[in-house]
Protein backbone atom coordinates (compact mmCIF):
# COMPACT_ATOMS: atom_id res chain seq x y z
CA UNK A 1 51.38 -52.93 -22.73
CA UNK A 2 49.40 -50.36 -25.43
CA UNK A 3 46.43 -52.53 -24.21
CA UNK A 4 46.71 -51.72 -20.88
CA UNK A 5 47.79 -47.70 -21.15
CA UNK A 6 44.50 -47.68 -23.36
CA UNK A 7 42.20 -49.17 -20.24
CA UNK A 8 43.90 -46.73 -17.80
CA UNK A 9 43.20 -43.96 -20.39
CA UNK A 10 39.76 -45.14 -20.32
CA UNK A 11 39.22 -45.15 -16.56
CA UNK A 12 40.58 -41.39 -16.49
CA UNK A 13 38.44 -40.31 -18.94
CA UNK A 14 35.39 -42.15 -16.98
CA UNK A 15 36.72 -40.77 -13.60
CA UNK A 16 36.77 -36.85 -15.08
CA UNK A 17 33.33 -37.22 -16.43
CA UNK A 18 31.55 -38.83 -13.23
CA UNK A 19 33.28 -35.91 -11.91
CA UNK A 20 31.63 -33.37 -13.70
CA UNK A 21 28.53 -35.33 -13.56
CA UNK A 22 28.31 -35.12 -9.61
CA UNK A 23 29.78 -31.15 -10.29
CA UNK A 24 26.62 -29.93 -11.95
CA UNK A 25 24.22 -32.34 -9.68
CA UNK A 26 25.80 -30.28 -6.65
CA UNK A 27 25.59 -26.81 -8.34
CA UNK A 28 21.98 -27.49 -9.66
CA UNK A 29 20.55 -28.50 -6.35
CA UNK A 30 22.51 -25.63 -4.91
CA UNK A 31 20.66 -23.24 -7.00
CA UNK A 32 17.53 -24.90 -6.57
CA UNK A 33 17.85 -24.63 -2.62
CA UNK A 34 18.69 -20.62 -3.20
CA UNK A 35 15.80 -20.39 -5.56
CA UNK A 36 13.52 -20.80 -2.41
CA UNK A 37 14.89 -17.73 -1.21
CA UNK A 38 13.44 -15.61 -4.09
CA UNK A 39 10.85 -12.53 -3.67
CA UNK A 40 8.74 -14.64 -6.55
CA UNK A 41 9.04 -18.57 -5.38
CA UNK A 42 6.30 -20.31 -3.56
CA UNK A 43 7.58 -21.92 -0.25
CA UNK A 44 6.61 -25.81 0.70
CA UNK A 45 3.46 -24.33 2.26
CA UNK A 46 2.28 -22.56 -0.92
CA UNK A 47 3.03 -19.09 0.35
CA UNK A 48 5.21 -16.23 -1.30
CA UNK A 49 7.20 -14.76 1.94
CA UNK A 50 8.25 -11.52 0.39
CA UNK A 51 4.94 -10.52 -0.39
CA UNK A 52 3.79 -11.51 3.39
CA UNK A 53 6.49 -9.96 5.13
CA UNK A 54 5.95 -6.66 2.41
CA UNK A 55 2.04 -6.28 4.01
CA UNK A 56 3.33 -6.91 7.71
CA UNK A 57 5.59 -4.00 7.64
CA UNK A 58 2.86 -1.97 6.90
CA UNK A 59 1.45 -2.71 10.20
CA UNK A 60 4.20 -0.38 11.65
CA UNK A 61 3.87 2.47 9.54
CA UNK A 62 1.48 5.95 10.48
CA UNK A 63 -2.09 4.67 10.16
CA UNK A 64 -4.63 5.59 7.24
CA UNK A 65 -8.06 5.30 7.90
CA UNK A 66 -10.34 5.71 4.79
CA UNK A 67 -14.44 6.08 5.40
CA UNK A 68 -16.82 6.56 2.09
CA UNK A 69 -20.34 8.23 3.15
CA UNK A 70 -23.52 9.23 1.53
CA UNK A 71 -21.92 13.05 0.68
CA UNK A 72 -18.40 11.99 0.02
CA UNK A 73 -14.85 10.36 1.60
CA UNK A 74 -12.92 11.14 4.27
CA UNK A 75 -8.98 10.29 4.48
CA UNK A 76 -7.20 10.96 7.57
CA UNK A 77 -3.72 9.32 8.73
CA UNK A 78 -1.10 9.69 11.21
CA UNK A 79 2.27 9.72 11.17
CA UNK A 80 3.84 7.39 13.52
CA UNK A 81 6.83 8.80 16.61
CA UNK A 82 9.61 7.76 14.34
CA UNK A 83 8.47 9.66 11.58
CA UNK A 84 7.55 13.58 13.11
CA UNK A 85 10.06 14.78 10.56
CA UNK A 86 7.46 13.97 7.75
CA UNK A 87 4.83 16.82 6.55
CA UNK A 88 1.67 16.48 5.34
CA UNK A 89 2.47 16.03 1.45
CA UNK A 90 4.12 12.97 2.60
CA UNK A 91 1.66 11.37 3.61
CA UNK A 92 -1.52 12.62 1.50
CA UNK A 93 -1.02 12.99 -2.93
CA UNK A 94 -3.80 14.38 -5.09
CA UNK A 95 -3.37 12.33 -8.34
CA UNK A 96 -5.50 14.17 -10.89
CA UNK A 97 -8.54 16.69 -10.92
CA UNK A 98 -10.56 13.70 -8.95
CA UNK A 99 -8.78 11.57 -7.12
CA UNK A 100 -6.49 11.68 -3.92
CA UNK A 101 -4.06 8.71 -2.42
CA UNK A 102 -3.22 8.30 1.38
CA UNK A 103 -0.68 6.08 1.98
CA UNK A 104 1.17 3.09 4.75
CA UNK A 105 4.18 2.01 4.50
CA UNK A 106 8.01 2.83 2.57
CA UNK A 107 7.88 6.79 1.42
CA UNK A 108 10.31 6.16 -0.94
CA UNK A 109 7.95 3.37 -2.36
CA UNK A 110 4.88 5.95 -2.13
CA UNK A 111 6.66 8.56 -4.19
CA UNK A 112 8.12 6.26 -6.77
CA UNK A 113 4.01 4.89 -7.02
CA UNK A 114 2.36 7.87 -6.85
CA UNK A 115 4.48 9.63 -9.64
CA UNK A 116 3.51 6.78 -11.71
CA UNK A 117 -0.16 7.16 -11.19
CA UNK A 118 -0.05 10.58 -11.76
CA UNK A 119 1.46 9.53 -15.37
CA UNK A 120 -0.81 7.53 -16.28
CA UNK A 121 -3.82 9.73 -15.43
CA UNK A 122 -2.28 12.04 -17.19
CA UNK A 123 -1.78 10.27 -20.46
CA UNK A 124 -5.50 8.69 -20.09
CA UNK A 125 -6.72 12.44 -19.57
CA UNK A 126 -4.74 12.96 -22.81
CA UNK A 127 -6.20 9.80 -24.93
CA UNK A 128 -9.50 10.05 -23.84
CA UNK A 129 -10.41 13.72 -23.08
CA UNK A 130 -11.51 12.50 -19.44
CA UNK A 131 -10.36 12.45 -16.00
CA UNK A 132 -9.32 8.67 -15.51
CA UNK A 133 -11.48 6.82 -11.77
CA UNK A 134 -10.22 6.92 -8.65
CA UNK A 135 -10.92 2.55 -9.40
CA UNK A 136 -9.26 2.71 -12.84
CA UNK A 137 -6.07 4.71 -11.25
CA UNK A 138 -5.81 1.64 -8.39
CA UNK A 139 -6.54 -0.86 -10.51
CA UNK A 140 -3.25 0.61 -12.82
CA UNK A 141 -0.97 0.17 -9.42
CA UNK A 142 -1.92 -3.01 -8.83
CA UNK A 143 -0.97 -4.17 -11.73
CA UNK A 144 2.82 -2.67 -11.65
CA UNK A 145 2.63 -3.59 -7.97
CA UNK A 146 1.57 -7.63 -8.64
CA UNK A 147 4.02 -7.50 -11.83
CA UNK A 148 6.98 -7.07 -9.12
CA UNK A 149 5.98 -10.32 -7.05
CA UNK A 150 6.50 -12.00 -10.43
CA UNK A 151 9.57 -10.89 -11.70
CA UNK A 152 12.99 -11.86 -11.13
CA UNK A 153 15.75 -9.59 -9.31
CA UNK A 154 12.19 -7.39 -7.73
CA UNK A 155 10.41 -7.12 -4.46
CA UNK A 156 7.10 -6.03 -3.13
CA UNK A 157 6.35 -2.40 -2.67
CA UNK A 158 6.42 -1.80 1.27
CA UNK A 159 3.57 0.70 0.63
CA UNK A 160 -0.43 0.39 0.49
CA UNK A 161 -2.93 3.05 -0.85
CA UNK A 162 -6.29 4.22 -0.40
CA UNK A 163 -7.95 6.20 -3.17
CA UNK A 164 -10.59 8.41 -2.91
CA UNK A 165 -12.94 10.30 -5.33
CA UNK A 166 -15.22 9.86 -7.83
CA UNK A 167 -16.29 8.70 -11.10
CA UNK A 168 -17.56 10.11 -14.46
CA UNK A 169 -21.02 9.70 -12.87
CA UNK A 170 -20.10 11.67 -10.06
CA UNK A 171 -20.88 7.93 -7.80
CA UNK A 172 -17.92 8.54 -4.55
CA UNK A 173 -15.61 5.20 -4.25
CA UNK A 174 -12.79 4.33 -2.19
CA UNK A 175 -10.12 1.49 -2.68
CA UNK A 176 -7.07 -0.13 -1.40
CA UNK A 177 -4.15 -1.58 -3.11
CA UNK A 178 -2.37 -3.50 -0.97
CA UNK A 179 1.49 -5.27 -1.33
CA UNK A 180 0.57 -7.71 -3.00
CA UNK A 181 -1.39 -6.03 -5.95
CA UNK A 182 -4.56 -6.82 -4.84
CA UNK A 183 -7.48 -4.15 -5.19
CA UNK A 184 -10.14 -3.93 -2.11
CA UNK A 185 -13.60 -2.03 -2.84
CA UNK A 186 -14.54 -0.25 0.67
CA UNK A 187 -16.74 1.50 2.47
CA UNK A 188 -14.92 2.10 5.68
CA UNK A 189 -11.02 0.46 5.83
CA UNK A 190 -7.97 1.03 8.11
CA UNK A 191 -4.46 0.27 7.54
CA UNK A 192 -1.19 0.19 9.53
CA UNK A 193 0.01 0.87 13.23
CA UNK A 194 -2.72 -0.30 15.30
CA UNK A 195 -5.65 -0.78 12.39
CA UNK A 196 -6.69 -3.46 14.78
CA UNK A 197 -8.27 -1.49 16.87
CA UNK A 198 -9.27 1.23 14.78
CA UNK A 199 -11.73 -1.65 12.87
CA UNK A 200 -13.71 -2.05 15.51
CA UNK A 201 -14.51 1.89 15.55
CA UNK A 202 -15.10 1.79 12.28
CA UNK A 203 -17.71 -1.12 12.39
CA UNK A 204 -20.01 1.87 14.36
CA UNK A 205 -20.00 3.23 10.25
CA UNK A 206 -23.27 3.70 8.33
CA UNK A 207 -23.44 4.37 4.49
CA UNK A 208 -26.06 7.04 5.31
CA UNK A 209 -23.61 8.74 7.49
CA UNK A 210 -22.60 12.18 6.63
CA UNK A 211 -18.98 13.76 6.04
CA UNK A 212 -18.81 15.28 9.22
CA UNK A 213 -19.93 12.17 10.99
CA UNK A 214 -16.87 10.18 8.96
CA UNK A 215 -14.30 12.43 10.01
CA UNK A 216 -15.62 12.38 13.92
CA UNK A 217 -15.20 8.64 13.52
CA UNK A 218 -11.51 9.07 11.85
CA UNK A 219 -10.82 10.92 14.10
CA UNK A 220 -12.40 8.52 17.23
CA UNK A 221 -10.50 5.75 15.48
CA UNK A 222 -6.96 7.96 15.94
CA UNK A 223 -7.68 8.26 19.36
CA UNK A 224 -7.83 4.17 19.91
CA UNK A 225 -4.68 4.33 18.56
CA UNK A 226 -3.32 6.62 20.99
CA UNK A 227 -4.24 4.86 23.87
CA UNK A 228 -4.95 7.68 25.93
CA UNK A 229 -1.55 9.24 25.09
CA UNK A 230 -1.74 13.37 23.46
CA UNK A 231 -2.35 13.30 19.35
CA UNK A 232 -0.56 16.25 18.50
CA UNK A 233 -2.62 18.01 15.40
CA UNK A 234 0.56 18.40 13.13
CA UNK A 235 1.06 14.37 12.93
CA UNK A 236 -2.39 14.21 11.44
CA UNK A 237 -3.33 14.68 7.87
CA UNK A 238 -7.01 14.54 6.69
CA UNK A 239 -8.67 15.13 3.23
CA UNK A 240 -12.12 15.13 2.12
CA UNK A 241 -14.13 14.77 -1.39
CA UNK A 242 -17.39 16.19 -0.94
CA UNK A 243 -19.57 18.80 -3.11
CA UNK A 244 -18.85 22.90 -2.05
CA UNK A 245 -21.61 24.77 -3.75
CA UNK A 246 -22.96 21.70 -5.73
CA UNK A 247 -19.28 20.64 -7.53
CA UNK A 248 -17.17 18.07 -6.36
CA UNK A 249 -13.66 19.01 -4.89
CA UNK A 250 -11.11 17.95 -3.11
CA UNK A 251 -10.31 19.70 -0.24
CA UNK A 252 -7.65 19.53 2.80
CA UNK A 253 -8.35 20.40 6.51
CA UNK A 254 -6.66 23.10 7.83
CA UNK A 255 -4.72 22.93 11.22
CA UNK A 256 -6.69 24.49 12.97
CA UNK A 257 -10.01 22.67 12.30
CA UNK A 258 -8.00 18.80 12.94
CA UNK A 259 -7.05 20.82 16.30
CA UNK A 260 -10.54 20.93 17.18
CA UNK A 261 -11.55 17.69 16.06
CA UNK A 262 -8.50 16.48 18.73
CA UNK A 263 -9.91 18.51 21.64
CA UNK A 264 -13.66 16.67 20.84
CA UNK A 265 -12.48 13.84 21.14
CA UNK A 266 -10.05 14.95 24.47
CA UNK A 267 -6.82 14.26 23.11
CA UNK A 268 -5.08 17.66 23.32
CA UNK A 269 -6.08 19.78 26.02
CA UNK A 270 -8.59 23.20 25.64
């Protein structure tokens, strides 16, 4: 009789524990199938969705259209018809004494970003006793912007940049940060709703070509965009770095002169 209460006690025992083997073999694959749905876990294909669907929402954000020629850079964007309510320091950020952002995508992205740029130009201004390069400030949010594709909990910035200015050798540059952290060295780019067909424009570009020809070619791109529909001037923002009497600055166009720069290229009415 104690012989066989000691098998049954046995069996339990072996019963309980292939029970809370087959337990943790469902939890763990569980987990593992949910782990496919994380921001930083390659997919069967070898592809990180977050990050890809992060850089397609940027095609429906305002457009920014960034052109770098022989006398400096011209940034111009639009806001798109959903977001009117937004003003021009929404769109366009100076970040120190030499650079200046235009942005695509999530605002609330942009600011969080941009104040963080702004930071650490500032403390590089402070270490080094010199304003820090429109490439060294992009290269700085692509690293904080690649760092959350990585980490657990995160997701992608919905927001891309283009920074213009110039260096300590007074050399003009202009660069892209993109989603996915990656830094783009340009000399004419376009970003967001319908960039498609602004490329094309901006294939007509020639590094010899001077500021005032890059901003009639922003501002032909803008008009591809519109399709033939009005551009009305206070949806457009436009900056340029160029020299005024022989130093470099950075300088935003009025109203009144992006008005006229609609009605050359027939898009509001005389």
């Amino acid at each position: 009789m104690e012989y066989t209460v000691e098998i049954s006690g046995y069996i339990i025992i072996l019963l309980i524990s292939l029970y809370y083997i087959m337990y943790l073999y469902y939890v763990f694959f569980i987990f593992m199938e949910d782990m496919d749905k994380h921001t930083n876990t390659f997919s069967e294909e070898g592809r990180i969705h977050q990050v890809e669907y992060a850089i397609k929402s940027i095609s429906s954000a305002g457009p920014a259209i960034g052109i770098k020629c022989i006398d400096g850079v011209v940034l111009l964007g639009k806001t798109t018809d959903d977001d009117l309510s937004l003003t021009q320091d929404e769109k366009i950020y100076q970040i120190n004494d030499n650079t200046v952002a235009i942005v695509s995508g999530l605002y609330a992205d942009s600011n969080l970003l941009v104040n963080y740029a702004r930071v650490v130009a500032q403390e590089y201004l402070m270490k080094y006793d010199v304003d820090m390069s429109p490439r060294q400030i992009a290269m700085a949010l692509c690293k904080i912007k690649q760092k959350y594709t990585q980490g657990g909990g995160m997701r992608p910035f919905g927001v891309s940049f283009l920074f213009a200015g110039w260096n300590e050798k007074g050399e003009y540059g202009l660069y892209s940060t993109d989603p996915s952290g990656t830094l783009f060295d340009y000399t004419a780019c376009a970003f967001g709703e319908g960039d498609k067909l602004i490329l094309p424009v901006l294939n007509e570009h020639k590094e010899e070509s001077s500021i005032s020809e890059g901003i009639q070619l922003a501002f032909k791109g803008i008009a591809t965009v519109a399709e033939g529909r009005k551009v009305l001037p206070h949806t457009i923002t436009c900056a340029v770095v160029t020299k005024v009497n022989g130093k470099n600055t950075i300088k935003l166009i009025s109203q009144k002169d992006i008005t006229e720069c609609l009605q050359n290229t027939r898009e509001v009415p005389k």
